[in-house]
N, C-alpha and C. Protein backbone atom coordinates (compact mmCIF):
# COMPACT_ATOMS: atom_id res chain seq x y z
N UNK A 1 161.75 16.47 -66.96
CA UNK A 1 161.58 15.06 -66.70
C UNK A 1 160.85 14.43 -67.88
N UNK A 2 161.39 13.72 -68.48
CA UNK A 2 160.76 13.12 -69.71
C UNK A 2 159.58 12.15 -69.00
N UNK A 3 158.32 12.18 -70.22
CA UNK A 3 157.01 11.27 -69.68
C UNK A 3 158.00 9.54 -69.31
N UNK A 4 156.50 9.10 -68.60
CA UNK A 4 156.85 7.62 -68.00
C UNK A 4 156.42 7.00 -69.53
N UNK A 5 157.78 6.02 -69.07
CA UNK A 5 157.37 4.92 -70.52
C UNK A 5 156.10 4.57 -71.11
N UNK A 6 155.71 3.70 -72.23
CA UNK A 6 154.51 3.18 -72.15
C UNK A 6 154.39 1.68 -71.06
N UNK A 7 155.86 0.98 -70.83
CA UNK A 7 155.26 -0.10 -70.23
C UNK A 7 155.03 0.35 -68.92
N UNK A 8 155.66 1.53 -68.24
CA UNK A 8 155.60 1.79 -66.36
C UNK A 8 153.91 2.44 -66.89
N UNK A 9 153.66 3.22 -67.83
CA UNK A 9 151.86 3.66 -67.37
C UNK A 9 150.98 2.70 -67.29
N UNK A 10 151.31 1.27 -68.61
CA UNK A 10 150.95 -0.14 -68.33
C UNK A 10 150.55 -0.61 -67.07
N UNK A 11 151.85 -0.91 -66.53
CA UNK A 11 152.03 -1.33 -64.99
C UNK A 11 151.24 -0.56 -64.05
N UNK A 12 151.43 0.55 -64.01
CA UNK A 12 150.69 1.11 -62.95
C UNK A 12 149.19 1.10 -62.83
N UNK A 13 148.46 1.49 -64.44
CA UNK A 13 147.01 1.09 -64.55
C UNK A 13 146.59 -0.23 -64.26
N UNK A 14 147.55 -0.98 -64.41
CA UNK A 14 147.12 -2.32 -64.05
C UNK A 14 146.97 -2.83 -62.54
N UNK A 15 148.22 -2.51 -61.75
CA UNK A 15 148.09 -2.41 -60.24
C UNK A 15 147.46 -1.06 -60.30
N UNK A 16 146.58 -0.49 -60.65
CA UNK A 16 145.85 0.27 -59.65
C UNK A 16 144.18 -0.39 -59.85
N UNK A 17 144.06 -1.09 -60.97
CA UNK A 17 142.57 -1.72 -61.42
C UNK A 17 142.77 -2.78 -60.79
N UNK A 18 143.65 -3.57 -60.45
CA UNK A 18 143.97 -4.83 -59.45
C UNK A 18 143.61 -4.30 -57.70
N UNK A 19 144.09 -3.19 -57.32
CA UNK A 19 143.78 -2.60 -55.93
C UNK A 19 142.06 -2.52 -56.36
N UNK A 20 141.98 -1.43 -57.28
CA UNK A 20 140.14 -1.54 -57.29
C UNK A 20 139.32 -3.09 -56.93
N UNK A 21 140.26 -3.87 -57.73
CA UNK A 21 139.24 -5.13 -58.42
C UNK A 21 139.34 -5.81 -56.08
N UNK A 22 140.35 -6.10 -55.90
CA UNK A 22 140.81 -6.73 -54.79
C UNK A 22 139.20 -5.93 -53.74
N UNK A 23 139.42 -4.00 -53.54
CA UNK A 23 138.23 -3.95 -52.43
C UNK A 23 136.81 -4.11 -53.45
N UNK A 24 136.77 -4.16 -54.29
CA UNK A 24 135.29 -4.72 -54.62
C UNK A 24 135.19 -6.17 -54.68
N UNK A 25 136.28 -6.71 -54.52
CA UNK A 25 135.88 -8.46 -53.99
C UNK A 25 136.14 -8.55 -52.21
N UNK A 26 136.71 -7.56 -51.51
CA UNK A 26 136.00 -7.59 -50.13
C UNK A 26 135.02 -7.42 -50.05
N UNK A 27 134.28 -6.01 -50.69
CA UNK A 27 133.08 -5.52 -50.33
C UNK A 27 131.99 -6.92 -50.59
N UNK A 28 132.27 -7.38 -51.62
CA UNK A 28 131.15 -8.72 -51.95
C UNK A 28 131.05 -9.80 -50.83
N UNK A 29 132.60 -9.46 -50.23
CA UNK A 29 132.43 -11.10 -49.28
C UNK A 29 132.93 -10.73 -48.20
N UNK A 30 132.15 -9.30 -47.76
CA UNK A 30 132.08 -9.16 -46.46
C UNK A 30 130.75 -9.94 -45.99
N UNK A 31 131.17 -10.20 -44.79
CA UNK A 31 129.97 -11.09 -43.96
C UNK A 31 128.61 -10.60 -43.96
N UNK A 32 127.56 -11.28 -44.03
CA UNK A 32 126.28 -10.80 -44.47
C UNK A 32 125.99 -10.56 -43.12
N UNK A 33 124.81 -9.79 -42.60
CA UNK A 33 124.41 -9.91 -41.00
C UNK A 33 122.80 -10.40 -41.05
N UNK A 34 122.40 -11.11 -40.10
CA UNK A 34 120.94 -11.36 -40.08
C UNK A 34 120.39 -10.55 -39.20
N UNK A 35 119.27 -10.75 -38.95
CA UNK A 35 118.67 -10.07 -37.75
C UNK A 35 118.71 -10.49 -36.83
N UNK A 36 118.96 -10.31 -35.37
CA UNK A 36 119.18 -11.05 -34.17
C UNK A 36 117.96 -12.24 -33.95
N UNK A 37 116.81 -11.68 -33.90
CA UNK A 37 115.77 -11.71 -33.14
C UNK A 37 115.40 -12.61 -33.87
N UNK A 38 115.25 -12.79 -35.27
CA UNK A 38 114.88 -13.43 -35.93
C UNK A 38 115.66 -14.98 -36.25
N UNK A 39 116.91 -15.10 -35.94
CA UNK A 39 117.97 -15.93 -36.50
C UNK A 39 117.51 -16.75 -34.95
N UNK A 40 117.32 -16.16 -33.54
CA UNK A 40 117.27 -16.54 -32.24
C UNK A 40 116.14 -17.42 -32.25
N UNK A 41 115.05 -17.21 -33.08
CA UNK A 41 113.55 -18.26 -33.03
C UNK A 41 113.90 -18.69 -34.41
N UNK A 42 114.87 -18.66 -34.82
CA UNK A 42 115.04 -19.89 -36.23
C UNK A 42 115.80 -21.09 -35.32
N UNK A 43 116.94 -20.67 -34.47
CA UNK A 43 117.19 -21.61 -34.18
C UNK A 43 116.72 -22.14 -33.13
N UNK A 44 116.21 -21.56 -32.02
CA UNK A 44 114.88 -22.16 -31.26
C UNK A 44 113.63 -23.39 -31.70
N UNK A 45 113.29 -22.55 -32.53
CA UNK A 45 112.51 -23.49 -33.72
C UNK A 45 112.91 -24.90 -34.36
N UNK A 46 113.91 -24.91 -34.53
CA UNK A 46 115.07 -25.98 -35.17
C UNK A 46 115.58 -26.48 -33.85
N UNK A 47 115.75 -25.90 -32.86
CA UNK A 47 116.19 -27.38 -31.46
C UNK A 47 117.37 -27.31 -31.74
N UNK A 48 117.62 -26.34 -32.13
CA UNK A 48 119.51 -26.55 -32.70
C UNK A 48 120.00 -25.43 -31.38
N UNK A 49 121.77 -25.54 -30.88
CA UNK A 49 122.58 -24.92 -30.29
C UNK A 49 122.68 -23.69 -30.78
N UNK A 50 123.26 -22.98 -29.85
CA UNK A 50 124.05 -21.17 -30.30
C UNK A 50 125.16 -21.78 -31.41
N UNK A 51 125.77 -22.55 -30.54
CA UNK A 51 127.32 -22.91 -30.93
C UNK A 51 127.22 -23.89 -32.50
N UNK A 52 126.33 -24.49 -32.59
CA UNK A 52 126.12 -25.16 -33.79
C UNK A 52 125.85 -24.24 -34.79
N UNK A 53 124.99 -23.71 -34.69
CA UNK A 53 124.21 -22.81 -35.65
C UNK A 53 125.04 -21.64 -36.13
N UNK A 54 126.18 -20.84 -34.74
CA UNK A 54 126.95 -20.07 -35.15
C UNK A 54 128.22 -20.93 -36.20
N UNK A 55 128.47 -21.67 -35.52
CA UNK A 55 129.11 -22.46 -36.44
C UNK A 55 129.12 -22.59 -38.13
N UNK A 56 127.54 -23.17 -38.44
CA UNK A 56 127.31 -23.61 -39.48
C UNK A 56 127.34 -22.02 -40.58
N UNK A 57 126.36 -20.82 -39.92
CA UNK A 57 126.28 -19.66 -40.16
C UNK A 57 127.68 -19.08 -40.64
N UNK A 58 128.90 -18.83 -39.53
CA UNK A 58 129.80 -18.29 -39.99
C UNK A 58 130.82 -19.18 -41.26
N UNK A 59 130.29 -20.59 -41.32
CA UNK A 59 131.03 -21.12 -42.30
C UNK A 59 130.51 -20.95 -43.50
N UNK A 60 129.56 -20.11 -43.30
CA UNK A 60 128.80 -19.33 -44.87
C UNK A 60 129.25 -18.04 -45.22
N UNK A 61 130.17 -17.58 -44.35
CA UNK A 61 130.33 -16.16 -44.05
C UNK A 61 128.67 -15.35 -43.77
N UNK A 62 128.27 -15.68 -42.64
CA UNK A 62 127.38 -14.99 -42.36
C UNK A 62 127.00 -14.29 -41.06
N UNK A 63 127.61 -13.21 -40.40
CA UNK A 63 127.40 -12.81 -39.29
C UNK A 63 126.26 -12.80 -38.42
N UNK A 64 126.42 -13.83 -37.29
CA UNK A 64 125.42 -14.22 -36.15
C UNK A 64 125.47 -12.86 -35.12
N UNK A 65 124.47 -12.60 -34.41
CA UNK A 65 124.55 -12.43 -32.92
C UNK A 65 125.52 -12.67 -31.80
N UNK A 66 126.02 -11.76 -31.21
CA UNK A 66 127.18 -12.40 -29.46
C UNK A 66 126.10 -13.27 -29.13
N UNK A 67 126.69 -14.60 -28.46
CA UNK A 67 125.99 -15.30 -27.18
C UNK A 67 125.23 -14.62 -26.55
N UNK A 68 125.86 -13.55 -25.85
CA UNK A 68 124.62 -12.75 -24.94
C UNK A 68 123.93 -11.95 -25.61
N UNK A 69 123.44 -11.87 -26.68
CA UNK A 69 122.05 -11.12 -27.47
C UNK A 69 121.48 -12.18 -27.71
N UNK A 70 122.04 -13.73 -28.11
CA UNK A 70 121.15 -14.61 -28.38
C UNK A 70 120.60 -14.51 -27.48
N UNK A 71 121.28 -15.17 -25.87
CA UNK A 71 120.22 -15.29 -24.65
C UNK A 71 119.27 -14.50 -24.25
N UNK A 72 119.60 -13.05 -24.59
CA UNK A 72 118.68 -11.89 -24.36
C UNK A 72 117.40 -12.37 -25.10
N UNK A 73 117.51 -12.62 -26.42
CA UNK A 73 116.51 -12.65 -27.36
C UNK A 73 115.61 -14.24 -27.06
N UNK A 74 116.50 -15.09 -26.16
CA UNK A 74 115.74 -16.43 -26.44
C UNK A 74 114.76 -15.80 -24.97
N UNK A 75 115.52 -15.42 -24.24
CA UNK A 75 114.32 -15.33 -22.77
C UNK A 75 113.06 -14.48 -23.25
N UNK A 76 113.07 -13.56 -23.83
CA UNK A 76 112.46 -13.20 -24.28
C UNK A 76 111.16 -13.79 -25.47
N UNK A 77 111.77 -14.35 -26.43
CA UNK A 77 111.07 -15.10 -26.74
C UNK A 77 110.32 -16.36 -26.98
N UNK A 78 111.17 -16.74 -25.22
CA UNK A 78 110.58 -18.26 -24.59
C UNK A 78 109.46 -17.65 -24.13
N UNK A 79 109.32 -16.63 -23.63
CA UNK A 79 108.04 -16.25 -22.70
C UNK A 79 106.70 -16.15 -23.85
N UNK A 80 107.06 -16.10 -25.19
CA UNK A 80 106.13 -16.00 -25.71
C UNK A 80 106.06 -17.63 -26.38
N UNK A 81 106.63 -18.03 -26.64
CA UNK A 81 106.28 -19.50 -26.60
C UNK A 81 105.78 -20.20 -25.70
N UNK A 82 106.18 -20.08 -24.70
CA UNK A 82 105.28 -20.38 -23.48
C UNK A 82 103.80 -20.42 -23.43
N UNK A 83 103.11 -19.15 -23.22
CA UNK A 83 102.09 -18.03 -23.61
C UNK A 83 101.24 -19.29 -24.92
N UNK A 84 101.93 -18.76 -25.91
CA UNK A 84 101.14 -19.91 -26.84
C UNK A 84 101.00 -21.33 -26.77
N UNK A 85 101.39 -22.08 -26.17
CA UNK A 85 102.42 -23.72 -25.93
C UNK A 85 100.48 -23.65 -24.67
N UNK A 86 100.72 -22.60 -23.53
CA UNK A 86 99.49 -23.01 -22.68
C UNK A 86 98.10 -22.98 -23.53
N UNK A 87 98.16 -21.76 -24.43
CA UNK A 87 96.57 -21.69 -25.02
C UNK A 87 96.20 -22.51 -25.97
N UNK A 88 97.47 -23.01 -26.81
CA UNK A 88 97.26 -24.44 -27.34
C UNK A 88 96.92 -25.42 -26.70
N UNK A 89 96.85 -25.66 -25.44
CA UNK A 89 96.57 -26.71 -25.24
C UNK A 89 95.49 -26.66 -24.77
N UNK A 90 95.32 -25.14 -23.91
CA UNK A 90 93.89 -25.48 -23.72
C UNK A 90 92.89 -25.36 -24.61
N UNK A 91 93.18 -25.22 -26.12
CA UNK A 91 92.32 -24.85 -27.07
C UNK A 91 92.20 -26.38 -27.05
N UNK A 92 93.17 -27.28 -27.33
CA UNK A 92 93.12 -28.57 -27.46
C UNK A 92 92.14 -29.77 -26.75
N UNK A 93 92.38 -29.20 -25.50
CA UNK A 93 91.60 -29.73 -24.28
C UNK A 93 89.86 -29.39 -24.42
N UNK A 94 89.67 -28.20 -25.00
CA UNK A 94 88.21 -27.57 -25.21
C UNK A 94 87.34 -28.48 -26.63
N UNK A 95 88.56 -28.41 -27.76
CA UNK A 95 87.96 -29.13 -28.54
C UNK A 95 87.84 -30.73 -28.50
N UNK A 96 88.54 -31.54 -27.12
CA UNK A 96 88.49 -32.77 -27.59
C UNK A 96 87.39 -33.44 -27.14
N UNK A 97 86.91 -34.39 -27.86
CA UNK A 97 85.59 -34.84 -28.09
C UNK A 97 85.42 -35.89 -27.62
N UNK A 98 84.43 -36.46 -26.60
CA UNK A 98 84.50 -37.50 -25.77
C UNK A 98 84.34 -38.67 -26.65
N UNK A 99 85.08 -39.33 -25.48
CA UNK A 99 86.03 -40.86 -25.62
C UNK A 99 87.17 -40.61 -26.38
N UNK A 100 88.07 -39.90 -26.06
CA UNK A 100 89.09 -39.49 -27.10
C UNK A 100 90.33 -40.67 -25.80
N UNK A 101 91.03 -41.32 -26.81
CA UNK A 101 92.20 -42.14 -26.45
C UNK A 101 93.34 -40.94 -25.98
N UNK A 102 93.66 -41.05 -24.74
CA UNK A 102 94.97 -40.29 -24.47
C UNK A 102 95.78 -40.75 -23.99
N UNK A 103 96.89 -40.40 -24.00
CA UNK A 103 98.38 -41.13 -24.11
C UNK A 103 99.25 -40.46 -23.37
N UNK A 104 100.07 -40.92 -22.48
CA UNK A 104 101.41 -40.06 -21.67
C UNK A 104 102.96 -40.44 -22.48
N UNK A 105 103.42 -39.71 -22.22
CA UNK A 105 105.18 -39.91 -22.58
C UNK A 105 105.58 -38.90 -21.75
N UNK A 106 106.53 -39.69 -21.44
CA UNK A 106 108.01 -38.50 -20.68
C UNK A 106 108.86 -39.13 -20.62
N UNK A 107 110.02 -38.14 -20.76
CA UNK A 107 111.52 -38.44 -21.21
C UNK A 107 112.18 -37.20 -19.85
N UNK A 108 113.47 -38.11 -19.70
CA UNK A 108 114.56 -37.10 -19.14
C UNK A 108 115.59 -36.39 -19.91
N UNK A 109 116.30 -35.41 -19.44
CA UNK A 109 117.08 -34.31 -20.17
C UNK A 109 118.45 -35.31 -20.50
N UNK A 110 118.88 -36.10 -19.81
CA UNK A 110 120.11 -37.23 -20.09
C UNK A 110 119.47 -38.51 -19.12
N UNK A 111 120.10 -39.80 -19.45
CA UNK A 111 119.93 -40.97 -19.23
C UNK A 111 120.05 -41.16 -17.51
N UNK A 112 121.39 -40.98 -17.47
CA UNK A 112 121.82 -40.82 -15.81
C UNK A 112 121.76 -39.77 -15.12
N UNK A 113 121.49 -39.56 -13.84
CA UNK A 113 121.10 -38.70 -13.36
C UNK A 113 120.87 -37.30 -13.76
N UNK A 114 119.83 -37.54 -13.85
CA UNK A 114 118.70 -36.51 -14.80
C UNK A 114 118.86 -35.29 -13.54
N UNK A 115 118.33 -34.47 -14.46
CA UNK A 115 117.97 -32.94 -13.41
C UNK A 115 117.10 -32.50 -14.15
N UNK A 116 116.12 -33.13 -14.74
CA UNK A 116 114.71 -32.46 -15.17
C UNK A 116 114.10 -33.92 -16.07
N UNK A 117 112.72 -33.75 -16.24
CA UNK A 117 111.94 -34.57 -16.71
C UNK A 117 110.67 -34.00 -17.14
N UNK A 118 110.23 -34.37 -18.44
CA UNK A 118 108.84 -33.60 -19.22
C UNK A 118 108.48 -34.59 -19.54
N UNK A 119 106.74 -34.30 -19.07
CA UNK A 119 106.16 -35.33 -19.76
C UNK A 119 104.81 -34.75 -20.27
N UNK A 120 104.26 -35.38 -21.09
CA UNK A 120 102.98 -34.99 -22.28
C UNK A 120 102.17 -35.72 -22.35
N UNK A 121 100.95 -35.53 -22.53
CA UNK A 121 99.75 -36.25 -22.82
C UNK A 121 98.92 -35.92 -23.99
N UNK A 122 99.00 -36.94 -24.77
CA UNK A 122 98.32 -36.71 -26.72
C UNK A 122 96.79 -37.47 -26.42
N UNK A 123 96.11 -36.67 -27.88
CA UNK A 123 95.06 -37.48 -27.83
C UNK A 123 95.21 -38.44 -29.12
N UNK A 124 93.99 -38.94 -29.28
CA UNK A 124 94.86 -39.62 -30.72
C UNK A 124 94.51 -39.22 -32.14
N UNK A 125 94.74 -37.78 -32.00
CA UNK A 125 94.65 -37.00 -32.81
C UNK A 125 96.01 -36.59 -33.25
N UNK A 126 97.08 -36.61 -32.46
CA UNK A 126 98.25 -35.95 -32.04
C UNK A 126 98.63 -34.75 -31.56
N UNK A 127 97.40 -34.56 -30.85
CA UNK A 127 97.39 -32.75 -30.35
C UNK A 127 97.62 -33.46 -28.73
N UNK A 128 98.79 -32.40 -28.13
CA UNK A 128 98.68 -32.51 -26.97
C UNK A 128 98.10 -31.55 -26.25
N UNK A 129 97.54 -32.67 -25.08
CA UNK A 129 96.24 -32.11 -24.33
C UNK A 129 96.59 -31.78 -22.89
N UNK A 130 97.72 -32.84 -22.66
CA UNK A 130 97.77 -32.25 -20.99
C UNK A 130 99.12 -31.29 -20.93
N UNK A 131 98.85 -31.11 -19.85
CA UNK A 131 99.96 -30.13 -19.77
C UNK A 131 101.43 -30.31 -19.24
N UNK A 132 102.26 -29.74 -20.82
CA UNK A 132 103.77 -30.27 -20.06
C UNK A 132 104.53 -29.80 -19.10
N UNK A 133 104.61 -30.64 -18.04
CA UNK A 133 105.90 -30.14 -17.01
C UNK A 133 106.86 -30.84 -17.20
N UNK A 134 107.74 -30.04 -16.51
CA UNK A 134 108.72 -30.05 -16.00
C UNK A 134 109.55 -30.08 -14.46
N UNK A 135 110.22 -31.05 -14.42
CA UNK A 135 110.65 -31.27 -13.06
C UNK A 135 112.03 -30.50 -12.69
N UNK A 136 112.69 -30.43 -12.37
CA UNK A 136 114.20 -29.61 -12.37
C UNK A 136 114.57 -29.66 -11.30
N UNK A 137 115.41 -30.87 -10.86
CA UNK A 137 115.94 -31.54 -9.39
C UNK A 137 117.12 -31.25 -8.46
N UNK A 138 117.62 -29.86 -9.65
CA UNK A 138 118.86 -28.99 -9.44
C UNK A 138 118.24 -28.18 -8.32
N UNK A 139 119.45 -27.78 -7.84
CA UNK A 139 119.56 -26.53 -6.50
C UNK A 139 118.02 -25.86 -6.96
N UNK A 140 116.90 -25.96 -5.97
CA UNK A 140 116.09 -24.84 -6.22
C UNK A 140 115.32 -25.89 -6.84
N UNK A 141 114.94 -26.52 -7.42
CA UNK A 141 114.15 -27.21 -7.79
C UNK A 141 112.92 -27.81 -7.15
N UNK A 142 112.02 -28.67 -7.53
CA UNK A 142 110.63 -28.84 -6.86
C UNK A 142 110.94 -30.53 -6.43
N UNK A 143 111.72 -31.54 -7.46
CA UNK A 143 111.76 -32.49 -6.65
C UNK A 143 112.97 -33.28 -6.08
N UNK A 144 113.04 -33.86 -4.53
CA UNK A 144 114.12 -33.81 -4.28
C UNK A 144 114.37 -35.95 -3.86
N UNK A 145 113.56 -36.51 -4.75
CA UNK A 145 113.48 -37.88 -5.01
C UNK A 145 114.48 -38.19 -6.29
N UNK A 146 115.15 -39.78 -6.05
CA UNK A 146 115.78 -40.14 -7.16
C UNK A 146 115.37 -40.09 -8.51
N UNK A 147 116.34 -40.03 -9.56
CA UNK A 147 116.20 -39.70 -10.72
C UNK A 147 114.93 -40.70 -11.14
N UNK A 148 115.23 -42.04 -11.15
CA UNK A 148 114.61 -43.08 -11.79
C UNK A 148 113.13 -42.87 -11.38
N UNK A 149 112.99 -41.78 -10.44
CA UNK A 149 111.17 -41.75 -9.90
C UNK A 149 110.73 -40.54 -10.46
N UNK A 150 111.18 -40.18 -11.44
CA UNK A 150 110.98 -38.52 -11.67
C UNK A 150 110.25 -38.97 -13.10
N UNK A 151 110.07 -39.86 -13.85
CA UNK A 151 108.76 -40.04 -14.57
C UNK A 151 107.64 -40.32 -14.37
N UNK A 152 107.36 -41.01 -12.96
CA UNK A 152 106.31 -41.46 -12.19
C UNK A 152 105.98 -40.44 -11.65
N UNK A 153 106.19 -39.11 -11.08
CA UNK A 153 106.17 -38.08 -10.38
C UNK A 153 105.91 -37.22 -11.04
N UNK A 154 106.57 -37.01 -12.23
CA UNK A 154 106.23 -36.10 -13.51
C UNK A 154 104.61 -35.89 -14.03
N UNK A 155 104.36 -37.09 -14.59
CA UNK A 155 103.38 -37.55 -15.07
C UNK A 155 102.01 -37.57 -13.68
N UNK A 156 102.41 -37.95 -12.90
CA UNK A 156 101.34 -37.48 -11.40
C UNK A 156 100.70 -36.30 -11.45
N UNK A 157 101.79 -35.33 -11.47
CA UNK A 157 101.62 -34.34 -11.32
C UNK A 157 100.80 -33.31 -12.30
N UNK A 158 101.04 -33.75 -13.90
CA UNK A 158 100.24 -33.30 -14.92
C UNK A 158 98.96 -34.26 -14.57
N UNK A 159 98.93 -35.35 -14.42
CA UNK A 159 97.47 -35.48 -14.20
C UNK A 159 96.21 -35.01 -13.50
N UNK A 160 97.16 -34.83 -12.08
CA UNK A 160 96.39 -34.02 -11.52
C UNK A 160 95.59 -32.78 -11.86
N UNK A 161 96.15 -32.08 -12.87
CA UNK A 161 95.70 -30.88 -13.14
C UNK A 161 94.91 -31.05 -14.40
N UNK A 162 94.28 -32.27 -14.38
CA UNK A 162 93.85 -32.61 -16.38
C UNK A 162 92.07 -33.02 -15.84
N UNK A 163 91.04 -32.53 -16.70
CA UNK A 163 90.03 -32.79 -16.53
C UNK A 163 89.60 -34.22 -17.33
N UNK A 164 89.04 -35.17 -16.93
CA UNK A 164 88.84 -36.50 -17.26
C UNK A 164 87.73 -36.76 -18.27
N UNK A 165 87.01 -35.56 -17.84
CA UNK A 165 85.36 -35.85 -18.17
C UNK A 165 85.16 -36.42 -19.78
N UNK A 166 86.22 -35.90 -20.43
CA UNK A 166 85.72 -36.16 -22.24
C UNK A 166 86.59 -37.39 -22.92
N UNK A 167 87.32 -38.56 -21.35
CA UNK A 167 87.66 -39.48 -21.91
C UNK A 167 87.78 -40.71 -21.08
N UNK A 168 87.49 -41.36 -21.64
CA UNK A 168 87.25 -42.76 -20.77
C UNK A 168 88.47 -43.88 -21.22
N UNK A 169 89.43 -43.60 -22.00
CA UNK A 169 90.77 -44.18 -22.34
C UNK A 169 91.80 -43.65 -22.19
N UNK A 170 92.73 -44.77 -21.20
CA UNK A 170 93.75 -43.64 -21.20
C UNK A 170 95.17 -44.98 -21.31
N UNK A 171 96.14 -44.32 -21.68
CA UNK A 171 97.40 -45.71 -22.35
C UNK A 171 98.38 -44.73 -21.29
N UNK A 172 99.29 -45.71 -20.36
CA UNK A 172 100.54 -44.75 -19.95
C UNK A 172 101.94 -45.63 -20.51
């Protein structure tokens, strides 16, 4: 069998450095992965969606978490937000210094018939001092009054549990 031409050894070195070149440009732009746990309190942190964030992420080529590891990871690390969210405030409440101006706000989860309502109390420092609840008017929930009374009720209810003594101003 006489040798292969010079142009077929051409050809072939060339499609075979073209196959090389092709999986070392997969390997580069295979999807990066983050860490679950960590990507789950970035976007926690940020107030942003699963669905947004996976979104924005995979249009980077960057491999997110399933839905259900996010949720795993957010319950989890709601409880520790939580945890801190109370001792902040009562650190807040310890340091504030009489006659301190305090302030309420609360908002509902949507405009029309709401199924939850939070409300807050600042000093005028901007540290909040009272403590935020939450109402949740769904099946199982604590209040079973119309929507439009669930800021008046909200806000009742954190007061009740707020010590007065270190302020003599209060704005609702």
């Amino acid at each position: 069998m006489p040798p292969p031409s010079r142009r077929k050894q051409q050809s072939r070195e060339a499609n075979e450095k073209s196959i090389e070149a092709r999986k070392n440009s997969q390997e580069k732009n295979a999807p990066k992965e983050v860490d679950p746990k960590h990507w789950t309190a970035s976007v926690i942190v940020n107030g942003d969606s699963y669905t947004r964030a996976r979104n924005l992420f995979q249009d980077n080529n960057i491999k997110v978490p399933s839905e259900k590891e996010f949720y795993r990871h957010q319950k989890e690390i709601g409880k520790v937000i939580l945890e801190y969210k109370e001792q902040s405030i009562k650190n807040a409440q310890q340091t504030m210094k009489k006659d301190t101006f305090l302030s309420t706000d609360s908002h509902y989860n949507v405009g029309r018939n709401a199924t939850a309502c939070q409300s807050l109390m600042m000093d005028n420092r901007g540290k909040v001092v009272g403590e935020t609840t939450v109402i949740k008017k769904s099946s199982g929930g604590d209040f079973e009054g119309q929507s439009n009374i669930m800021e008046t009720e909200c806000t009742k209810r954190m007061m009740s549990n707020f010590d007065f003594t270190k302020s003599n101003y209060f704005l609702y």
